[in-house]
Protein backbone atom coordinates (compact mmCIF):
# COMPACT_ATOMS: atom_id res chain seq x y z
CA UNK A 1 -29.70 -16.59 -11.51
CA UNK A 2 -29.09 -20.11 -9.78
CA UNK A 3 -29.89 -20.28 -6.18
CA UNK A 4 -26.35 -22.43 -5.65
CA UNK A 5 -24.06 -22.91 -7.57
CA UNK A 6 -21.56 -25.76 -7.03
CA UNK A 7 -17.30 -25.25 -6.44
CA UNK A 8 -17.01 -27.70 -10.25
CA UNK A 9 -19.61 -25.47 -12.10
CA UNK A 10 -17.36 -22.64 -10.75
CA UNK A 11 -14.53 -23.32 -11.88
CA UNK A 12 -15.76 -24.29 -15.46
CA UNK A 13 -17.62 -21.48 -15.46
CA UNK A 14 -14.56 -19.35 -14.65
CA UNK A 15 -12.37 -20.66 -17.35
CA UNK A 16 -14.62 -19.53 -19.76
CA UNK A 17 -14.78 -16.12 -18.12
CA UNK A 18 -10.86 -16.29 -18.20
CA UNK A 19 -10.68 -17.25 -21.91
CA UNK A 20 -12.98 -14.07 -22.69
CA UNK A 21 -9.88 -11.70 -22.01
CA UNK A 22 -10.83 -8.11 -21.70
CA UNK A 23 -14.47 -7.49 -20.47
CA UNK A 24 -15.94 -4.31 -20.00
CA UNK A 25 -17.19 -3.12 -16.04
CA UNK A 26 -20.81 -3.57 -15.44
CA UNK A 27 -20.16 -0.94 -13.17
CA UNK A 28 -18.13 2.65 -12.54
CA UNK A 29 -15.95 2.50 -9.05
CA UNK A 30 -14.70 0.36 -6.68
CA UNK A 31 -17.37 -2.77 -6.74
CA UNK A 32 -17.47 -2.75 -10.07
CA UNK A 33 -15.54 -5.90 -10.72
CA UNK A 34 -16.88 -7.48 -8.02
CA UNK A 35 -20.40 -6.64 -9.90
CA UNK A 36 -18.76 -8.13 -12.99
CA UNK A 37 -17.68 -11.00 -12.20
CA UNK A 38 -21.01 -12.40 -10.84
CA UNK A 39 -22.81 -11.11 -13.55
CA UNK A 40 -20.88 -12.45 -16.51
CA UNK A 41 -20.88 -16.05 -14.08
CA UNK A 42 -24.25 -15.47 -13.69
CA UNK A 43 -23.67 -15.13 -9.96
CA UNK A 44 -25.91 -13.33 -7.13
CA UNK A 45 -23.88 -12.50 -4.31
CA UNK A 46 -22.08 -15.44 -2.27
CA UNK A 47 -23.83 -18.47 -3.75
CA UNK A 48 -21.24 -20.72 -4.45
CA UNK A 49 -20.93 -23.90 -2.30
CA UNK A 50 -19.38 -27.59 -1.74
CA UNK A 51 -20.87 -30.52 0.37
CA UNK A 52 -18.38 -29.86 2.74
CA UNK A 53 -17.46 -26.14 3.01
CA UNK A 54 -20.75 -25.12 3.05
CA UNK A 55 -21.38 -21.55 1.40
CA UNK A 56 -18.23 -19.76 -0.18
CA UNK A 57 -17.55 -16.10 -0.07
CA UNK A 58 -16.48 -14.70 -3.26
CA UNK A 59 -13.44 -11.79 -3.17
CA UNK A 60 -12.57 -9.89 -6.93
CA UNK A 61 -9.39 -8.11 -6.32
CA UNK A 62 -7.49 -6.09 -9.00
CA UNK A 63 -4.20 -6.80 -9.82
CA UNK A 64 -1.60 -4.41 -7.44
CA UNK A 65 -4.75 -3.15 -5.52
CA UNK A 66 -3.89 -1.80 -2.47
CA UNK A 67 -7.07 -1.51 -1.41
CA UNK A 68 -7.54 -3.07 2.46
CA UNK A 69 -10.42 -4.96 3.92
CA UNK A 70 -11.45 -5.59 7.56
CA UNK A 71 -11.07 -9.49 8.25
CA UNK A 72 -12.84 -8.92 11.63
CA UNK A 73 -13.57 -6.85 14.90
CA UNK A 74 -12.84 -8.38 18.25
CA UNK A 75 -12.88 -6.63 21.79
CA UNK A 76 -15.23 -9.22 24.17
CA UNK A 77 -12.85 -9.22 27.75
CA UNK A 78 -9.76 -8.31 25.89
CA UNK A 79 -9.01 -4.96 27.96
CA UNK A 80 -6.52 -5.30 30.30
CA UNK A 81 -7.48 -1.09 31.21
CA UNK A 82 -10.51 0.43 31.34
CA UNK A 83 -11.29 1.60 27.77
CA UNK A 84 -11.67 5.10 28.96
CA UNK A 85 -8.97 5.12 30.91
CA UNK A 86 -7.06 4.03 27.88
CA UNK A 87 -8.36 6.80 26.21
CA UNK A 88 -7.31 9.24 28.92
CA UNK A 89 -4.11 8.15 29.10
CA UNK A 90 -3.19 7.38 25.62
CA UNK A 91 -5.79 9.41 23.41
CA UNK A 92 -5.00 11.89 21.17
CA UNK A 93 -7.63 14.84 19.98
CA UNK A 94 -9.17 14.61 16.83
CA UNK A 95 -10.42 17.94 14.99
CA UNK A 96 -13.00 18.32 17.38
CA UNK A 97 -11.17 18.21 20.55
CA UNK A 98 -12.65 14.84 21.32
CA UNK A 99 -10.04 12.46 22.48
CA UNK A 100 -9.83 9.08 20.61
CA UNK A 101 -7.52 6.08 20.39
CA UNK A 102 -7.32 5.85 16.69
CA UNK A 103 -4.08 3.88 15.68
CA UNK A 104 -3.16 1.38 12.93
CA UNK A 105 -0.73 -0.59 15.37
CA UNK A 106 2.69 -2.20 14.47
CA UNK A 107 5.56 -3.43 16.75
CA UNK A 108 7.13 0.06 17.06
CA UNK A 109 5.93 2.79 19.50
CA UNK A 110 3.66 5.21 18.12
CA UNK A 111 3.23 8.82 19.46
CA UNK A 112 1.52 7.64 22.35
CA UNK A 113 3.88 5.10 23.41
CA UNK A 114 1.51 2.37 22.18
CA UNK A 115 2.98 -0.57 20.00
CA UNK A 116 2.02 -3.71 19.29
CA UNK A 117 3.81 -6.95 21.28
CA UNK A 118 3.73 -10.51 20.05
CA UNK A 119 4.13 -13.56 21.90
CA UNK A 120 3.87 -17.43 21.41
CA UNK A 121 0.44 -17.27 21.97
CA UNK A 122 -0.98 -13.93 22.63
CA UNK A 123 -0.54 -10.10 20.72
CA UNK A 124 -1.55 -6.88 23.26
CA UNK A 125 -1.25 -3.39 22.67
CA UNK A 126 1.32 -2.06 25.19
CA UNK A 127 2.86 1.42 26.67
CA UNK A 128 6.47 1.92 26.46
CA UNK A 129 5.99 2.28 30.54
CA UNK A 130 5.07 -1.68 30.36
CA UNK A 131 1.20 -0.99 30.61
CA UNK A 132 -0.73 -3.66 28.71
CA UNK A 133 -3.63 -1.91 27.25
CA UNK A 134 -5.27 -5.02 25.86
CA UNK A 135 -4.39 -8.49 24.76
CA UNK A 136 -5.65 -11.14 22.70
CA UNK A 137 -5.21 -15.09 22.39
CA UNK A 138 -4.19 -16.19 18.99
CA UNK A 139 -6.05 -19.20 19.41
CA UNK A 140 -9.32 -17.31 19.53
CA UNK A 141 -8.72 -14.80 17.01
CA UNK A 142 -7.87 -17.78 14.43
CA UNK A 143 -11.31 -19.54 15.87
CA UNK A 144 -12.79 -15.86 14.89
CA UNK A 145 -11.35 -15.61 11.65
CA UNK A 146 -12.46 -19.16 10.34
CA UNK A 147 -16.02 -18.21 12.04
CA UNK A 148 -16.25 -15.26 10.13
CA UNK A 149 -14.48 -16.73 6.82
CA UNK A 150 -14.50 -20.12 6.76
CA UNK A 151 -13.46 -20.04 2.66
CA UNK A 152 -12.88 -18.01 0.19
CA UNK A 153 -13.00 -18.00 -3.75
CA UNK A 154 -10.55 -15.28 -4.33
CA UNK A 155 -10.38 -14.11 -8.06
CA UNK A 156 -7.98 -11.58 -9.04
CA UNK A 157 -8.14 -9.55 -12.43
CA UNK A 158 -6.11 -7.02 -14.62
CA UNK A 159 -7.51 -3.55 -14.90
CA UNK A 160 -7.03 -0.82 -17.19
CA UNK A 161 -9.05 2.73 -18.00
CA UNK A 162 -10.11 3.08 -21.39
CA UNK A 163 -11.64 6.85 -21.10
CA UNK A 164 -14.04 6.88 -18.29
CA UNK A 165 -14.78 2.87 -18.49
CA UNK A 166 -12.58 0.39 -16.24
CA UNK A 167 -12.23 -3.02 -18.39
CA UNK A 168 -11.07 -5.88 -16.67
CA UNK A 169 -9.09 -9.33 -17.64
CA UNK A 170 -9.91 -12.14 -15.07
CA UNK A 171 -6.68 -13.96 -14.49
CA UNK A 172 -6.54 -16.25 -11.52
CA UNK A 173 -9.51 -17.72 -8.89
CA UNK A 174 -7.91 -19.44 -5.85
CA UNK A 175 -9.85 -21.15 -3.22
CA UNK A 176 -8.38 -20.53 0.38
CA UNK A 177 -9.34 -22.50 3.09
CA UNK A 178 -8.11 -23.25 6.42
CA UNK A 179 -6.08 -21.16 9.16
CA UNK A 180 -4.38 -21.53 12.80
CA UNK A 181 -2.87 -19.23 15.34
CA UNK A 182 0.61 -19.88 14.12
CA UNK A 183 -0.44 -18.51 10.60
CA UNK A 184 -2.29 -15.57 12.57
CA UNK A 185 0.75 -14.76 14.50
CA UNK A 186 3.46 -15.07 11.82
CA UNK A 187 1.07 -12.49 9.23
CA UNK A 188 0.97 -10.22 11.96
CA UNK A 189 4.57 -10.31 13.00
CA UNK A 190 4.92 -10.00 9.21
CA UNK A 191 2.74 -7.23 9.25
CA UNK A 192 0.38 -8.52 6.80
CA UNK A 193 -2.51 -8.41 9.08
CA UNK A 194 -2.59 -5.06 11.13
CA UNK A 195 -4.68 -4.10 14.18
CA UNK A 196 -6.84 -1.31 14.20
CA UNK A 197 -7.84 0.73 17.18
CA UNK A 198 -10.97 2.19 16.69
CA UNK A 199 -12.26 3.92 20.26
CA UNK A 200 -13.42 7.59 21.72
CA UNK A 201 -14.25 9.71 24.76
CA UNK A 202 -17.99 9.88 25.43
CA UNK A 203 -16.99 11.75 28.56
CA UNK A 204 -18.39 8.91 31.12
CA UNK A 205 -17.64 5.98 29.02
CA UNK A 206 -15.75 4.84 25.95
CA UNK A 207 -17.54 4.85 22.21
CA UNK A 208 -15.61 1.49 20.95
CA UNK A 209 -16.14 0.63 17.16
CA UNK A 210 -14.40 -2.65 17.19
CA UNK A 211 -11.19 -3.46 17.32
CA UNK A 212 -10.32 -3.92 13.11
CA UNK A 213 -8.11 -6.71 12.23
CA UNK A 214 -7.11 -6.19 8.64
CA UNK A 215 -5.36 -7.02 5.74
CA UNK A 216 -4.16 -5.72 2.26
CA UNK A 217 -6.40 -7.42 -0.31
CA UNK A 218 -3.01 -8.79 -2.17
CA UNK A 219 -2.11 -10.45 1.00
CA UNK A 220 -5.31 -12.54 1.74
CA UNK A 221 -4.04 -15.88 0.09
CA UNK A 222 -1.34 -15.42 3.09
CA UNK A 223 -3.93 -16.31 5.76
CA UNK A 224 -4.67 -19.50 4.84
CA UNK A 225 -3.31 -22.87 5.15
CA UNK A 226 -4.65 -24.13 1.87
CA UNK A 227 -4.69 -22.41 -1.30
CA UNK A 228 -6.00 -24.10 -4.15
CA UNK A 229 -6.09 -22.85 -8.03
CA UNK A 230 -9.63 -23.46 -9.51
């Protein structure tokens, strides 16, 4: 397989895939069509690239997925309380007993009293009591997210079962490029892009695995200020 292969040879090579119609999965569950596509473009993984995007990831989504992906963690001097006595306060036990602050957050109070609160140029995780538990600046969680994902070739693709095999039609490949703390903040007050706490009692400190900003697959051309049909 090419070492690079270039955002014009791409796209060409794309149509063709496109014009193919139904292909058969190179391989059983979920990353199968990711596995497809770059083996019918004669792909290895995340080697596409322009002169002045630099490398390109590469996303296959099926058609009504709603499958989720993590677009990032992000916790560095963001806690407004001490982790564990977040967890103190707010945690709830888990099968084991062990307390844990495990909550997919949204503007509305949970069961702890935690809910998510969105401002010109911040979000936080607050108590109903007016606590802020932690905050972040939109500004640096855009500067994250382009870090992390500076572009994207997303390709999306029918999918049916015939018997135990998944075929796939590949229908569409956008490029997205591009984002800003105003598109950050209106996909989360849209709740397209939801906040993850991911945190548990270690009895004399907190176990913290990231903060999880994420997003339903469908949604991803959403985040961007550019989108772009190859």
């Amino acid at each position: 397989m090419p070492k690079t292969m270039t955002l014009n040879k791409f796209a060409k090579a794309f149509a063709k895939l496109k014009a193919k119609g139904w292909v058969q999965s190179e391989r059983r569950g979920p990353t199968g069509i990711g596995q497809t596509l770059e083996k019918l473009l004669g792909l290895s993984e995340n080697n596409v690239a322009s002169p002045d995007l630099g490398e390109i990831e590469l996303k296959a989504h099926r058609v009504n997925s709603s499958s989720m992906i993590t677009l990032f963690t992000f916790n560095r001097k963001v806690w407004k309380m001490k982790p564990l006595d977040a967890i103190k306060k707010y945690g709830t036990p888990d099968e084991n007993g062990r307390l844990g602050l495990y909550f997919t957050m949204s503007c509305a109070p949970n069961s702890a009293g935690l809910f998510l609160h969105i401002e010109a140029e911040t979000i936080s995780v607050r108590h109903i009591s007016g606590q802020i538990v932690a905050e972040w600046q939109l500004q640096i969680l855009a500067e994250r997210f382009i870090n992390k994902i500076p572009a994207l070739i997303f390709v999306s693709a029918f999918s049916e079962m015939r018997g135990y095999i998944e075929w796939f039609k590949f229908d569409r490949a956008q490029l997205l490029t591009w984002t800003s703390a105003d598109v950050i903040h209106n996909q989360i007050l849209a709740g397209n892009i939801l906040v993850d706490l991911r945190l548990h009692d270690k009895i004399t400190s907190a176990r913290n695995h990231g903060t999880g900003f994420r997003v339903h697959e469908d949604k991803l051309p959403l985040l961007f200020q550019i989108v772009k049909d190859l």
